[in-house]
Protein backbone atom coordinates (compact mmCIF):
# COMPACT_ATOMS: atom_id res chain seq x y z
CA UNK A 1 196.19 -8.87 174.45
CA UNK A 2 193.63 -10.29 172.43
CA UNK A 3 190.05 -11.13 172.00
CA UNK A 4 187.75 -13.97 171.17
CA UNK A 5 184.62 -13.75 169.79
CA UNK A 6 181.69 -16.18 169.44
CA UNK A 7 178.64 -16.43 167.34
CA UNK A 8 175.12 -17.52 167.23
CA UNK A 9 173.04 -17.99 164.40
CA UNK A 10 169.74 -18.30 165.81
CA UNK A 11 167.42 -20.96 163.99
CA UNK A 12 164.67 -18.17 164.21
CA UNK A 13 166.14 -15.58 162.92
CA UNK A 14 167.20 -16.23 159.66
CA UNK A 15 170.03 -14.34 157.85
CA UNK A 16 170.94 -13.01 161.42
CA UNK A 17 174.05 -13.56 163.25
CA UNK A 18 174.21 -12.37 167.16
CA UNK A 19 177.56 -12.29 169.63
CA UNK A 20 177.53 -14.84 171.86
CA UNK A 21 180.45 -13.87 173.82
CA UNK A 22 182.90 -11.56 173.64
CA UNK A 23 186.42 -11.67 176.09
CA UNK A 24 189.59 -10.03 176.24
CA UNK A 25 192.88 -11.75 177.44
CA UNK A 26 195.86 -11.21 178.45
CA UNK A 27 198.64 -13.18 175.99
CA UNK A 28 199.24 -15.18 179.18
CA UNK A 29 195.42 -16.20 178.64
CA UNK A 30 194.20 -14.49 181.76
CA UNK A 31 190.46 -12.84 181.14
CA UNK A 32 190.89 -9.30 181.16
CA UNK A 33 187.09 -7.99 180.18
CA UNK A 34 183.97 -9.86 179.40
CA UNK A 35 181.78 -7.60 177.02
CA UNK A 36 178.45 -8.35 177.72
CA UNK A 37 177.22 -5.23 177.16
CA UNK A 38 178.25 -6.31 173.27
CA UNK A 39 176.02 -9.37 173.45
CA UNK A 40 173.03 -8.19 174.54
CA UNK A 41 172.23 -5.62 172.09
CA UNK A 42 174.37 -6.23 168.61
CA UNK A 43 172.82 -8.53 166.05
CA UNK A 44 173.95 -8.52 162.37
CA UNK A 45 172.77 -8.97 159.22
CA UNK A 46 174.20 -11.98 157.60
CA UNK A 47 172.84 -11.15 153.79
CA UNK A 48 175.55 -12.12 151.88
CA UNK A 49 176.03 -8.82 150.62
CA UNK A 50 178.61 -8.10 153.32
CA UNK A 51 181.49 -9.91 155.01
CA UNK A 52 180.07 -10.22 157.99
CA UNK A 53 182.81 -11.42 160.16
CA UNK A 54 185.19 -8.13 158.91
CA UNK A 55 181.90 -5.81 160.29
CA UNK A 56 182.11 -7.56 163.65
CA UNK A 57 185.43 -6.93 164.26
CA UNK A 58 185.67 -3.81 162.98
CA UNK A 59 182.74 -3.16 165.08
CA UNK A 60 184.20 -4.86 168.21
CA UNK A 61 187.36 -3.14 167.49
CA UNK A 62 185.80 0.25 167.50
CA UNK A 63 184.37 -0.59 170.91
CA UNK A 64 187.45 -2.37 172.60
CA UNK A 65 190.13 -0.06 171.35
CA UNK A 66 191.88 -3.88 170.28
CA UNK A 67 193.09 -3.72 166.66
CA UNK A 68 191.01 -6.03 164.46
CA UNK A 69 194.50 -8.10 163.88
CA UNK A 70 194.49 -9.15 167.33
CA UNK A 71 190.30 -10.46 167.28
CA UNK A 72 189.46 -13.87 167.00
CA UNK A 73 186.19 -15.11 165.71
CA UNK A 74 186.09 -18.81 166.83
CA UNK A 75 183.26 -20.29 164.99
C-alpha cells in the first residue's frame, strides 16, 4: 500500500501550499481511499522556515495510519 499526494500552489495565495489530491493504493495500483476530506480543509504554510513536504506527510501519515516511507508527493 501506498499513497500519492498532489499539490497546489495557488497564484493567490502566496507562500501557501494546499492538497490537491490525496489516494491510497493497493501495490497492485488499485485505489483503495480517496481523502478528500484532506483536501478540502488542509492548507500549509510554505515559509521557508519549514520543510514543507516532511509536514505533509507526517501530517497525512498521522491521518492515514500509512508510514511516511510509503507517501509519495508527486509534484
Amino acid at each position: 500500500m501506498y499513497v500519492e499526494v498532489y499539490l497546489e500552489f495557488p497564484e493567490n495565495m502566496i507562500g501557501i501550499v494546499v492538497l490537491e489530491s490525496v489516494i491510497s493504493y493497493k501495490d497492485n495500483g488499485e485505489i483503495i481511499k480517496n481523502y478528500q476530506e484532506l483536501i478540502d480543509n488542509t492548507p500549509f504554510n510554505n515559509s521557508g522556515e519549514n520543510n514543507i513536504r516532511l509536514e505533509i506527510k507526517q501530517y497525512i501519515s498521522s491521518i492515514t495510519g500509512v508510514s511516511q516511507d510509503l507517501i509519495r508527493i508527486m509534484n
